[in-house]
N, C-alpha and C. Protein backbone atom coordinates (compact mmCIF):
# COMPACT_ATOMS: atom_id res chain seq x y z
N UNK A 1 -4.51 -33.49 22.07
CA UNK A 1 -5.91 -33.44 22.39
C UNK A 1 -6.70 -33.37 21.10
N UNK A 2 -7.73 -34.25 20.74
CA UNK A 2 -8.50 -34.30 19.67
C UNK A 2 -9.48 -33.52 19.69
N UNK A 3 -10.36 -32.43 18.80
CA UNK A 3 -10.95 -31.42 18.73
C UNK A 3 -13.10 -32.69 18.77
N UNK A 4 -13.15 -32.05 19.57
CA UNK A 4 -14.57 -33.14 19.40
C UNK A 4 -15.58 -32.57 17.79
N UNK A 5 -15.97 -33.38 17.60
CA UNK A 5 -17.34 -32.71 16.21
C UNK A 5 -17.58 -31.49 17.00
N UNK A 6 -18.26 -31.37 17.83
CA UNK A 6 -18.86 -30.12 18.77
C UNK A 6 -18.40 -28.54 18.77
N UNK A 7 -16.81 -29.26 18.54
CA UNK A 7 -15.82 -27.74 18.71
C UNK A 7 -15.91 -27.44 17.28
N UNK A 8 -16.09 -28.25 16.28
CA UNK A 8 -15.62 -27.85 15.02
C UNK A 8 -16.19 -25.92 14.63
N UNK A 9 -17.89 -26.12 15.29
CA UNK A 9 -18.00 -24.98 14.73
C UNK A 9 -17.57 -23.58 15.62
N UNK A 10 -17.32 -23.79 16.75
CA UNK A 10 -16.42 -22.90 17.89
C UNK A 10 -15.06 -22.68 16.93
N UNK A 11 -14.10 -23.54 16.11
CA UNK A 11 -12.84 -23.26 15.39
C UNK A 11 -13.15 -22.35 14.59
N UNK A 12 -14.23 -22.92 13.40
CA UNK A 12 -14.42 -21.69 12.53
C UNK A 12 -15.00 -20.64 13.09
N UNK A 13 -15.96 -20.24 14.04
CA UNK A 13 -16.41 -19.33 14.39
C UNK A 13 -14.92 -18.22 14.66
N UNK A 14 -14.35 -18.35 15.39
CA UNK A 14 -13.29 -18.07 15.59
C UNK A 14 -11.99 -17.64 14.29
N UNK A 15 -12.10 -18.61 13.70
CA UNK A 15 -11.28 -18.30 12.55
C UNK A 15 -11.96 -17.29 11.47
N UNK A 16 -13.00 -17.10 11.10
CA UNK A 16 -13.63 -16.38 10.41
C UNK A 16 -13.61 -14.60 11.12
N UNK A 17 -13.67 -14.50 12.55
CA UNK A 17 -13.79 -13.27 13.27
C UNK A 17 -12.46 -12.95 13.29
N UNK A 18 -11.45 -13.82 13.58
CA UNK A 18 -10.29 -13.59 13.14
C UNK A 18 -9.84 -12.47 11.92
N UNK A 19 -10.15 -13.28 11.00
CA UNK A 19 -10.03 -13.08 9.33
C UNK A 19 -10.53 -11.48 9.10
N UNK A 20 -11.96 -11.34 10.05
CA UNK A 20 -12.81 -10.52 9.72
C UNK A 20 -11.91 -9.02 10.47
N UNK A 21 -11.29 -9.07 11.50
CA UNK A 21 -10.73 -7.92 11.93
C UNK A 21 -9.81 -7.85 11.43
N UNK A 22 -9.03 -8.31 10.56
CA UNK A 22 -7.64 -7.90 9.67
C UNK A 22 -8.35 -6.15 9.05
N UNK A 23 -7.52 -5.33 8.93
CA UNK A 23 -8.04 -3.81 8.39
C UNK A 23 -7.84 -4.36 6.92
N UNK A 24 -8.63 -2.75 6.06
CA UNK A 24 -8.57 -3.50 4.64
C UNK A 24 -9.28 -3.77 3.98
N UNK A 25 -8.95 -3.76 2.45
CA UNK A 25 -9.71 -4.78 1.83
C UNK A 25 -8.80 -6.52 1.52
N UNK A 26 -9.75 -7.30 1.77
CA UNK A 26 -9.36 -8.90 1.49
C UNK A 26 -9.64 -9.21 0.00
N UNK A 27 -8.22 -10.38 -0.07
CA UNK A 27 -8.71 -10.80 -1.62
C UNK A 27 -10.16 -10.92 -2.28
N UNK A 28 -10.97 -10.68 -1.23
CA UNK A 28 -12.62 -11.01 -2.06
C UNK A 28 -13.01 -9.53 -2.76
N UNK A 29 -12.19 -8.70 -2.18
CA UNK A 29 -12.35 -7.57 -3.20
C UNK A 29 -13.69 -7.05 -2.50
N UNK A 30 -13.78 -7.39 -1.36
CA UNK A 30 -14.70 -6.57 0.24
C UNK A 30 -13.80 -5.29 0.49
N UNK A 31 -14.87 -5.00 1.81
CA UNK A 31 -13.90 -3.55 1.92
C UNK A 31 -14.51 -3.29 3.94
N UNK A 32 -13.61 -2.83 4.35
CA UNK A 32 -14.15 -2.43 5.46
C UNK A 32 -13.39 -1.40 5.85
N UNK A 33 -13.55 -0.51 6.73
CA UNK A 33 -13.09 0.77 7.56
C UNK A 33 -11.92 0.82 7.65
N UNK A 34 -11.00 1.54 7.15
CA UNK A 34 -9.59 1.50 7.11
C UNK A 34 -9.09 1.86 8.45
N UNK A 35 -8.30 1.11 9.02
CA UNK A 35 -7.66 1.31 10.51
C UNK A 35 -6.22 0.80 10.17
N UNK A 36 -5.58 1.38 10.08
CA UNK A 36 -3.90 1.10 10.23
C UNK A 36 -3.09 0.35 11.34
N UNK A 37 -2.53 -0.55 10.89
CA UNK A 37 -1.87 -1.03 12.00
C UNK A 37 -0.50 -0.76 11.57
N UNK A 38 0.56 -0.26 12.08
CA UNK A 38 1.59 0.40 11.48
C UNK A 38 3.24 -0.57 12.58
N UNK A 39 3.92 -0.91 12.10
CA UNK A 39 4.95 -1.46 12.86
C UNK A 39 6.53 -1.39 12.40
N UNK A 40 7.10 -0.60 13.66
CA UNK A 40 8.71 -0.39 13.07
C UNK A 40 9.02 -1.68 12.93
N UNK A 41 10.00 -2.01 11.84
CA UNK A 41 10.37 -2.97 11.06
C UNK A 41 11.47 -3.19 12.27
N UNK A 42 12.29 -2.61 13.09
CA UNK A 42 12.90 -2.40 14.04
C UNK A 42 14.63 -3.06 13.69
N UNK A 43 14.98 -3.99 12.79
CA UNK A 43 16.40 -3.70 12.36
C UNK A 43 16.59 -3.08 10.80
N UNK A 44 15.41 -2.87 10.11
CA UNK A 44 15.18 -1.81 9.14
C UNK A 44 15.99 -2.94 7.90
N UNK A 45 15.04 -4.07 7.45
CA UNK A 45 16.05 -4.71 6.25
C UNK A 45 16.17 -3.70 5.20
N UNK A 46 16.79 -4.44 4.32
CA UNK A 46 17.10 -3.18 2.90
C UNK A 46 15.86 -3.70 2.08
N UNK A 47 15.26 -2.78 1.05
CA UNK A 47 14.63 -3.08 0.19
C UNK A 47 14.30 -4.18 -0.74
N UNK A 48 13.57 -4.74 -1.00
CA UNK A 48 13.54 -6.08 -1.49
C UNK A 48 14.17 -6.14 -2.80
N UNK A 49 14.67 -6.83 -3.97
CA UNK A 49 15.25 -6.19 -5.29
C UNK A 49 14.12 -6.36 -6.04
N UNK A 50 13.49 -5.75 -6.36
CA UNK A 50 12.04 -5.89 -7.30
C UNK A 50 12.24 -4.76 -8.57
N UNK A 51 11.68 -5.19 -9.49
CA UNK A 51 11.33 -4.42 -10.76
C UNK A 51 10.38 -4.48 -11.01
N UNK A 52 9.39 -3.57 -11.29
CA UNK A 52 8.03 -3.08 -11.39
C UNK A 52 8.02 -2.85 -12.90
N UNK A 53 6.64 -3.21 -13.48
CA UNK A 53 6.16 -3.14 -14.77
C UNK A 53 5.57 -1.21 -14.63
N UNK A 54 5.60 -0.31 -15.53
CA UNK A 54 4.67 0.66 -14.74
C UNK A 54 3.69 0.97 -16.17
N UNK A 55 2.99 1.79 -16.49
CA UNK A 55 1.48 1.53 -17.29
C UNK A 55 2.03 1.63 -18.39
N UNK A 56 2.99 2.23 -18.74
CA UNK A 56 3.57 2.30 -20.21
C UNK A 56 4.12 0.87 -20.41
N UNK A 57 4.72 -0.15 -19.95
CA UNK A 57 4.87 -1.48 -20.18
C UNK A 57 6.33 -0.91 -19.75
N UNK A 58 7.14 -0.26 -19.34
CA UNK A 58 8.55 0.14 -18.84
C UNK A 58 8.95 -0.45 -17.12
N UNK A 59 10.36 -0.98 -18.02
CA UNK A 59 10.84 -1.75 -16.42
C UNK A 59 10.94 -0.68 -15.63
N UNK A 60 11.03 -0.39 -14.04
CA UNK A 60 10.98 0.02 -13.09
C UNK A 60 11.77 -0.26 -11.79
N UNK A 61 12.96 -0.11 -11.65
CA UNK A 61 13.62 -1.17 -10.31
C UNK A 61 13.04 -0.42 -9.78
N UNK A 62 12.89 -0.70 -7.69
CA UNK A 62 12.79 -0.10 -6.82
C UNK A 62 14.03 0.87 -6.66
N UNK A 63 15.38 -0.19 -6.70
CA UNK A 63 16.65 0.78 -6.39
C UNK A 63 17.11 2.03 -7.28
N UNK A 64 16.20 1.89 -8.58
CA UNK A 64 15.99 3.33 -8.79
C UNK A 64 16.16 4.51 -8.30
N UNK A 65 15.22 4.17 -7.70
CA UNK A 65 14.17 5.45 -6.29
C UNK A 65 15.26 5.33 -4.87
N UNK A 66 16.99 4.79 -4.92
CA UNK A 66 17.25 5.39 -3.96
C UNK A 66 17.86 6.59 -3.93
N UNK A 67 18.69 7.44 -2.72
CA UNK A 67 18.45 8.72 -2.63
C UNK A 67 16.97 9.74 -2.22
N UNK A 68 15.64 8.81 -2.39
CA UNK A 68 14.58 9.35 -2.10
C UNK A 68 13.55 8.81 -0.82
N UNK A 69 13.00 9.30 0.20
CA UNK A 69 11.87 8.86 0.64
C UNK A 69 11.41 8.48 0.03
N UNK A 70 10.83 6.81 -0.11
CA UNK A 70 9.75 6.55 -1.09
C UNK A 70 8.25 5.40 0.19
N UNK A 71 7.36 6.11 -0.44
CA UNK A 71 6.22 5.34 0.37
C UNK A 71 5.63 4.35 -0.95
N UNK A 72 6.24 2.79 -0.45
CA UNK A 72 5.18 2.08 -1.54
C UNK A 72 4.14 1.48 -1.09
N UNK A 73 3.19 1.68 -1.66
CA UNK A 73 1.80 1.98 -1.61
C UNK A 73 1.27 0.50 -2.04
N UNK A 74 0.72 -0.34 -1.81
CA UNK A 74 0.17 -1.33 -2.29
C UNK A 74 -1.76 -1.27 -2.21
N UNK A 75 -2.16 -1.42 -3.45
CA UNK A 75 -3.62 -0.78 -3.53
C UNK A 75 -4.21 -1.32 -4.78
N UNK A 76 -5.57 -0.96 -4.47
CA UNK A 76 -6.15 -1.78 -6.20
C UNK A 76 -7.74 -0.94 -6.07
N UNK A 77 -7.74 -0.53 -7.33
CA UNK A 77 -8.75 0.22 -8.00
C UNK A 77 -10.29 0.23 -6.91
N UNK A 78 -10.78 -1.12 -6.95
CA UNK A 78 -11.88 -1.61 -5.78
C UNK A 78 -11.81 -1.33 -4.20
N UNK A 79 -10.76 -0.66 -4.08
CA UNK A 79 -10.33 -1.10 -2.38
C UNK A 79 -11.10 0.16 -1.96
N UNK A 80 -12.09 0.18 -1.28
CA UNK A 80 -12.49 1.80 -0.72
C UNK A 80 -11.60 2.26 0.40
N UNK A 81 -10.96 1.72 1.26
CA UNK A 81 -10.22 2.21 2.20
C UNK A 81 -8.89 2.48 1.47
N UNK A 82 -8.12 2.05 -0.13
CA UNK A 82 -7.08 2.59 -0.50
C UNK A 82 -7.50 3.91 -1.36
N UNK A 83 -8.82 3.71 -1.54
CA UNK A 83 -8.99 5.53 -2.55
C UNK A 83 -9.53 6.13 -1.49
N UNK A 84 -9.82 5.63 -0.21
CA UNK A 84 -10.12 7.10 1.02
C UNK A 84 -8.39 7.33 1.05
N UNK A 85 -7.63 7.20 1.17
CA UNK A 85 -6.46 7.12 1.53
C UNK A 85 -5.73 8.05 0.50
N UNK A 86 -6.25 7.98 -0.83
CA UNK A 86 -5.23 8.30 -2.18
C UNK A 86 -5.15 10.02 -1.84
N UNK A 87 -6.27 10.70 -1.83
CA UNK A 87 -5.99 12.01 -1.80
C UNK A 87 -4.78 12.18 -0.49
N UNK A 88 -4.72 11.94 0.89
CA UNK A 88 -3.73 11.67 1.32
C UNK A 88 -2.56 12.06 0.85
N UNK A 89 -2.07 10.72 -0.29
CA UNK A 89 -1.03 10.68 -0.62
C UNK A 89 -0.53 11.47 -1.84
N UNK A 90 -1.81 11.88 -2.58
CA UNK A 90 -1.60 13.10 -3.51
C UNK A 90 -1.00 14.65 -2.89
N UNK A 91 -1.67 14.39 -2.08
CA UNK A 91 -1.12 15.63 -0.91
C UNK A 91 0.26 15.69 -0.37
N UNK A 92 1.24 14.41 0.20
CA UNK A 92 1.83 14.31 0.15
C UNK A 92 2.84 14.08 -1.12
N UNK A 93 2.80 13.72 -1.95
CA UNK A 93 3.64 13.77 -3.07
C UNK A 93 3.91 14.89 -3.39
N UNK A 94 2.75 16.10 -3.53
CA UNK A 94 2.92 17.14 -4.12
C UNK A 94 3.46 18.13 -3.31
N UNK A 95 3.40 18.09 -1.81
CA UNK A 95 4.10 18.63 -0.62
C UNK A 95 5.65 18.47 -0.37
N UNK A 96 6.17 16.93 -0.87
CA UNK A 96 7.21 16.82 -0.41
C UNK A 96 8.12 16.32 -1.59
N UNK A 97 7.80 16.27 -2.66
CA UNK A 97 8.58 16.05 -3.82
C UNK A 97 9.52 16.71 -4.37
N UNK A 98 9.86 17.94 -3.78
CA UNK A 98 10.62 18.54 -4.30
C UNK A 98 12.10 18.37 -3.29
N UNK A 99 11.39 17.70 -2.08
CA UNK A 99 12.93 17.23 -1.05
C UNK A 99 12.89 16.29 -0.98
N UNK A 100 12.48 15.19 -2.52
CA UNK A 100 13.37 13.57 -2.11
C UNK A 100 12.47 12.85 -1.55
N UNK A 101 10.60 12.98 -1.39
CA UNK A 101 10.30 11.61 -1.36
C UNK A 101 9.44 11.76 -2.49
N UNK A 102 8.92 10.46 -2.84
CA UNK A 102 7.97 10.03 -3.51
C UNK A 102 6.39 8.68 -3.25
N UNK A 103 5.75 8.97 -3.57
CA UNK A 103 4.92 7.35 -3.58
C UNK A 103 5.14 6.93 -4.64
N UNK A 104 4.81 5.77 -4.40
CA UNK A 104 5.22 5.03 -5.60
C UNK A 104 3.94 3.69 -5.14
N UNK A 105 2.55 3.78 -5.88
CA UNK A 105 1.61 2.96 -5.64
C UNK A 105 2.13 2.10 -6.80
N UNK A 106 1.67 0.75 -5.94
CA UNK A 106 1.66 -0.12 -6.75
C UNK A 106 0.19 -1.52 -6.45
N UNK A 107 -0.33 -1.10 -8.06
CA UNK A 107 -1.66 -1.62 -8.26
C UNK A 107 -1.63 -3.03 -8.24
N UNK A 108 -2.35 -3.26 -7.87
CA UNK A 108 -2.37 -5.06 -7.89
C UNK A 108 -3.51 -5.99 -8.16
N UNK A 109 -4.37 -4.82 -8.96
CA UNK A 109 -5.68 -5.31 -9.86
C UNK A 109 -5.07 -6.51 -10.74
N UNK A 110 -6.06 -7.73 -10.50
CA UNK A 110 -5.84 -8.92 -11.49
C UNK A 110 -6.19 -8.65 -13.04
N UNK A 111 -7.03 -7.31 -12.92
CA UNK A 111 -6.76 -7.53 -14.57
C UNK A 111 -5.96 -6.24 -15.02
N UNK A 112 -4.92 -5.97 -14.04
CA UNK A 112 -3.48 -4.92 -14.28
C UNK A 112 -4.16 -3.92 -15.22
N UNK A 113 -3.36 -3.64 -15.96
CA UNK A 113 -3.34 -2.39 -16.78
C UNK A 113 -4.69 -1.93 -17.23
N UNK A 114 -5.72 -2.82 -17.62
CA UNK A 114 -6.92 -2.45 -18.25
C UNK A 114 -7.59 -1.62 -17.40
N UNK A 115 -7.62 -2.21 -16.04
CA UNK A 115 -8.82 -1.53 -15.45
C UNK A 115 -7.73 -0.25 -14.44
N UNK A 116 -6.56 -0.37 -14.53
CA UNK A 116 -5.57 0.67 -13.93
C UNK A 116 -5.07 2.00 -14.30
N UNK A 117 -4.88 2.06 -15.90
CA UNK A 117 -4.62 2.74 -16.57
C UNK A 117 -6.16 3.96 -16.86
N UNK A 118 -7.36 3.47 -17.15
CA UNK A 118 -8.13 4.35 -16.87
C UNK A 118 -8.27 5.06 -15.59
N UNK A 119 -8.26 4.39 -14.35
CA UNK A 119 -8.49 4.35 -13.26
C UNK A 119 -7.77 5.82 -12.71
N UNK A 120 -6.62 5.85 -12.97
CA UNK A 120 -5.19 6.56 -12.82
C UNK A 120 -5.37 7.74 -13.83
N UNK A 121 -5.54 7.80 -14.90
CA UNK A 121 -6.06 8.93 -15.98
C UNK A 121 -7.52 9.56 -15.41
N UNK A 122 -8.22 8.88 -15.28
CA UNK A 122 -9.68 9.58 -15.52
C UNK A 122 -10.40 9.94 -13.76
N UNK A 123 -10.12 9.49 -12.80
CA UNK A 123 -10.16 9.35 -11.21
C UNK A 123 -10.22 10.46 -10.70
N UNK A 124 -10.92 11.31 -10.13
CA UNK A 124 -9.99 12.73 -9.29
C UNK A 124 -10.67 12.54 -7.96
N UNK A 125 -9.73 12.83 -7.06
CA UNK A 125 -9.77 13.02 -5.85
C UNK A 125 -9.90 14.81 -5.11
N UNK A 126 -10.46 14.55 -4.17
CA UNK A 126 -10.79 16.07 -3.51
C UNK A 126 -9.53 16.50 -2.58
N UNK A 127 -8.91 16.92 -2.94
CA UNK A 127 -7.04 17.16 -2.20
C UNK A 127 -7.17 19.05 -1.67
N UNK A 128 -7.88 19.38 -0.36
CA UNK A 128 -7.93 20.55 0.01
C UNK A 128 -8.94 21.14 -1.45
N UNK A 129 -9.50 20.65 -1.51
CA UNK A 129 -10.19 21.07 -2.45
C UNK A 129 -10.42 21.58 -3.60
N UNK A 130 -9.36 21.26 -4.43
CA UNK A 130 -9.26 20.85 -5.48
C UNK A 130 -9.43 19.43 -5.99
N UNK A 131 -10.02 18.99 -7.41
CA UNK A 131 -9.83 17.68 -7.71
C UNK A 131 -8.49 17.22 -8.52
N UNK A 132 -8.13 16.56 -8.01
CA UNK A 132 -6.49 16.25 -8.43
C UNK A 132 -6.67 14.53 -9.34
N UNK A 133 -5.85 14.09 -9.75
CA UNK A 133 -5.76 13.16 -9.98
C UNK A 133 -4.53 12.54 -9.50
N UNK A 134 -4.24 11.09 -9.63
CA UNK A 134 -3.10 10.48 -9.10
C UNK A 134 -1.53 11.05 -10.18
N UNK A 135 -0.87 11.75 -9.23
CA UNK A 135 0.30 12.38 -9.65
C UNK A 135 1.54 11.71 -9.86
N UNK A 136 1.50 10.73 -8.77
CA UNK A 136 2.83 10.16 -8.65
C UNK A 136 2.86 9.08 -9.19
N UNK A 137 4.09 8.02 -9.18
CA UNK A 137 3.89 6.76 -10.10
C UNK A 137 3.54 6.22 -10.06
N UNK A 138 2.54 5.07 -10.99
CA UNK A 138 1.87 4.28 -10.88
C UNK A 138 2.49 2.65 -11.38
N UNK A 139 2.40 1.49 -10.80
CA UNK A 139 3.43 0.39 -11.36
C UNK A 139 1.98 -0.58 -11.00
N UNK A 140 2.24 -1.57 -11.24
CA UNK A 140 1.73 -2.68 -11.84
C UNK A 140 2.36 -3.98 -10.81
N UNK A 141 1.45 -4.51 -9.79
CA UNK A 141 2.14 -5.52 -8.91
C UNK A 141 1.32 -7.22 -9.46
N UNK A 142 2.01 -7.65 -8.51
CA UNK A 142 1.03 -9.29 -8.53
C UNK A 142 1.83 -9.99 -7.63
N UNK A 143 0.80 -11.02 -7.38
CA UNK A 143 1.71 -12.14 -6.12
C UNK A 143 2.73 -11.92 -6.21
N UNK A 144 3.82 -11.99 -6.91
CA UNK A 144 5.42 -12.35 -6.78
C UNK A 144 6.03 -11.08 -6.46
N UNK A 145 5.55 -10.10 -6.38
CA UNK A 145 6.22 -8.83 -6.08
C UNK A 145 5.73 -8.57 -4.72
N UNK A 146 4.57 -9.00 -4.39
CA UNK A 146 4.00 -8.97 -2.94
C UNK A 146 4.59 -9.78 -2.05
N UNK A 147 4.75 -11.22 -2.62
CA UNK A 147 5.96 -12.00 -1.77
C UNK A 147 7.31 -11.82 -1.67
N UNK A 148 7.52 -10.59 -2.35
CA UNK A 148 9.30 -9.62 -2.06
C UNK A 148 9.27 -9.04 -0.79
N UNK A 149 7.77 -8.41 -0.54
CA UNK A 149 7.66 -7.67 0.13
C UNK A 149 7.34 -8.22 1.66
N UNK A 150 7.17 -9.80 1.66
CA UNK A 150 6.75 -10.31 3.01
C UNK A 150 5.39 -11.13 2.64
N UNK A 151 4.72 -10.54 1.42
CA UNK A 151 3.05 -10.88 1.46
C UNK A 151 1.87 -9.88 2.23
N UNK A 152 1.13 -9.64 1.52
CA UNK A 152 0.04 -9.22 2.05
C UNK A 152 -1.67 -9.29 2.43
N UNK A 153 -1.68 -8.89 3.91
CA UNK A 153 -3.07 -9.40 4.18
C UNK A 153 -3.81 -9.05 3.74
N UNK A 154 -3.93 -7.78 3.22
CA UNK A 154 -4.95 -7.00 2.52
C UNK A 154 -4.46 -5.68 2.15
N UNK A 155 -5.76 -5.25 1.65
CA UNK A 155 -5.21 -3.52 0.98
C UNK A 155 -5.85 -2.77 1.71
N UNK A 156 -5.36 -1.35 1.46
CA UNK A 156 -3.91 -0.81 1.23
C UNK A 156 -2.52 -1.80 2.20
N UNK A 157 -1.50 -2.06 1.96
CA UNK A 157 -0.49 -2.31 2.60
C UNK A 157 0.62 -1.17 2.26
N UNK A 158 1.32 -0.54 3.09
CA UNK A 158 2.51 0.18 3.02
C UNK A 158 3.74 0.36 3.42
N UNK A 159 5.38 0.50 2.59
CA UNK A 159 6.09 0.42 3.04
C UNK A 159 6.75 1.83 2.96
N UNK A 160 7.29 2.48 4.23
CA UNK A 160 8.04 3.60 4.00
C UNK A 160 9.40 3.13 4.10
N UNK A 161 10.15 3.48 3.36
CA UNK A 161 11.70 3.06 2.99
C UNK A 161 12.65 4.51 2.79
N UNK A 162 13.84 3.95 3.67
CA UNK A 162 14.39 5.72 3.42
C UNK A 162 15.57 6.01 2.60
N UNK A 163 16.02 7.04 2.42
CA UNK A 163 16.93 7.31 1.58
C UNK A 163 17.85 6.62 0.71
N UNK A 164 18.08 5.57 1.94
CA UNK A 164 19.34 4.57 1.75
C UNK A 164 18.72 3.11 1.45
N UNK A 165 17.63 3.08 0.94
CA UNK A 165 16.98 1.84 1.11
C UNK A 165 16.59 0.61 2.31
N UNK A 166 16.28 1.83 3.28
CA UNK A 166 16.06 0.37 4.68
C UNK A 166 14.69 0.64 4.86
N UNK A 167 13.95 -0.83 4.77
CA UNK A 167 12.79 -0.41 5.24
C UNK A 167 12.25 0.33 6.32
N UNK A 168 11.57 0.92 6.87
CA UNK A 168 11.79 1.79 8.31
C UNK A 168 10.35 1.89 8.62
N UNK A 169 9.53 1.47 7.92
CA UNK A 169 7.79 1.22 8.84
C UNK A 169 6.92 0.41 7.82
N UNK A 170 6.25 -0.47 8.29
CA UNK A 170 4.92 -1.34 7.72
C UNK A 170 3.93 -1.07 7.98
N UNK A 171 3.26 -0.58 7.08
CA UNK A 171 1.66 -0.10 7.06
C UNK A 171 0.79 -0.71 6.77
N UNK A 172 -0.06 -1.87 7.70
CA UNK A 172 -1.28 -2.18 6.66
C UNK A 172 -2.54 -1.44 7.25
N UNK A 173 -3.60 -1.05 6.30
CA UNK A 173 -4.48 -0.58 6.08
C UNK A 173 -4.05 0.47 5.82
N UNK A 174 -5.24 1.18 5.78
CA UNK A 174 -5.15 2.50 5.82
C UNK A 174 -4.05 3.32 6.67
N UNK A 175 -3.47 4.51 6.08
CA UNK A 175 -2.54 5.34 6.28
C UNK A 175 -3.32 6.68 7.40
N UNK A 176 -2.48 6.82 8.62
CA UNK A 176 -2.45 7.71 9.36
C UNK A 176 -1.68 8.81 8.61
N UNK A 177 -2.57 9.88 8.36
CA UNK A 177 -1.84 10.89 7.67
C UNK A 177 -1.29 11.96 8.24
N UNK A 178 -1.55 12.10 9.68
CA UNK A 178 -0.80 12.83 10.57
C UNK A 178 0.06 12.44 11.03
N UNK A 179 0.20 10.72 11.41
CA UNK A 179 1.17 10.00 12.25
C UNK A 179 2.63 10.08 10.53
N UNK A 180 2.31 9.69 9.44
CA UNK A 180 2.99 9.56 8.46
C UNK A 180 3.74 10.50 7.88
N UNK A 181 2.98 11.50 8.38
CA UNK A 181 4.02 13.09 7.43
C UNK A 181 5.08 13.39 8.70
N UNK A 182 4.91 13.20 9.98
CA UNK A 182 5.74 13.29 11.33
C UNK A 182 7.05 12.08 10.56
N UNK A 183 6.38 10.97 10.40
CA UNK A 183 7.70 9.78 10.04
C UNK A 183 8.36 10.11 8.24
N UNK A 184 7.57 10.64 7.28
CA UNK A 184 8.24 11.24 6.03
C UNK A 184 9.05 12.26 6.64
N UNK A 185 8.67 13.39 7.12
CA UNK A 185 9.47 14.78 7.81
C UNK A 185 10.80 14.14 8.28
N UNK A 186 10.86 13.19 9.84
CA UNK A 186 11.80 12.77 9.96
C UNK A 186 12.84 12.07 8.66
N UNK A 187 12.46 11.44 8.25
CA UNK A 187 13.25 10.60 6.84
C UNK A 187 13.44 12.06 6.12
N UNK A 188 13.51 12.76 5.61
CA UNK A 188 14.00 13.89 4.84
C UNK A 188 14.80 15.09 5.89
């Protein structure tokens, strides 16, 4: 069936509202209301093999980090729904680090380290009320590490991965921080 001139703007209308309810921020470096859509990976693959740059210019495998809960965090400096989110995960790091998990954000600002490395030093977040800064590790992503991971629609995206390296939940947007410490708790 051939689409008449008529429909053309019914397609995009459509495709654009589409686009527009993905949670997140989109590559335009927009931002809208963080809503999580969260999905068991349900045969739990293993971890992708990736090595992460992290701010000191030091390699980083993921398989590092096994033996640990690790939540990787995919986020970038601009995203307002990934810094509503960060105290969150400051909270968690500093809650549960001492039994084996970690975050492990990974930035995916196009101009990496420059605008990351301040960002990460100088930043504080309101964590129960204190201002904290980002505690846990910080690495350095880009397309090719995002396409390890499946690709992503937008930011924040998250993967919780457990002990043994199986992926075990996909997070995009924003992080449920009640639904998430129930699924870290279990994994530890």
């Amino acid at each position: 069936m051939k689409a008449s001139y008529r429909s053309v703007p019914l397609i995009l209308a459509l495709a654009i509202s589409a686009a527009a309810a993905l949670p997140g921020c989109n590559s335009l470096k927009g931002s809208s209301k963080p809503a999580a859509k969260s999905a068991d990976t349900g045969s739990h693959p293993a971890e992708p093999e990736v090595t992460f740059k992290d701010l000191q210019g030091k390699d980083m495998a993921l398989d590092s980090l096994k033996g640990k809960v690790v939540l990787v965090n995919f986020w970038a400096t601009w995203c307002d729904p990934c810094r509503a989110e960060i105290p969150d995960l400051i909270e968690f790091q500093n809650k549960y680090s001492a039994k084996g998990f970690t975050v492990l954000g990974v930035a995916m600002d196009e101009e990496g380290k420059s605008v990351v490395e301040p960002f990460v030093q100088k930043e504080q977040f309101d964590v129960q009320g204190q201002k904290l800064t980002m505690d846990y590790p910080i690495v350095l992503g880009d397309d090719d590490i995002a396409a390890k991971f499946g690709g992503m629609l937008g930011y924040p995206t998250s993967w919780l991965i457990s002990r043994d390296g199986k992926m075990m939940k996909h997070i995009i947007g924003g992080v449920s921080a009640d639904q998430l410490e129930k699924e870290i708790q279990a994994l530890l």
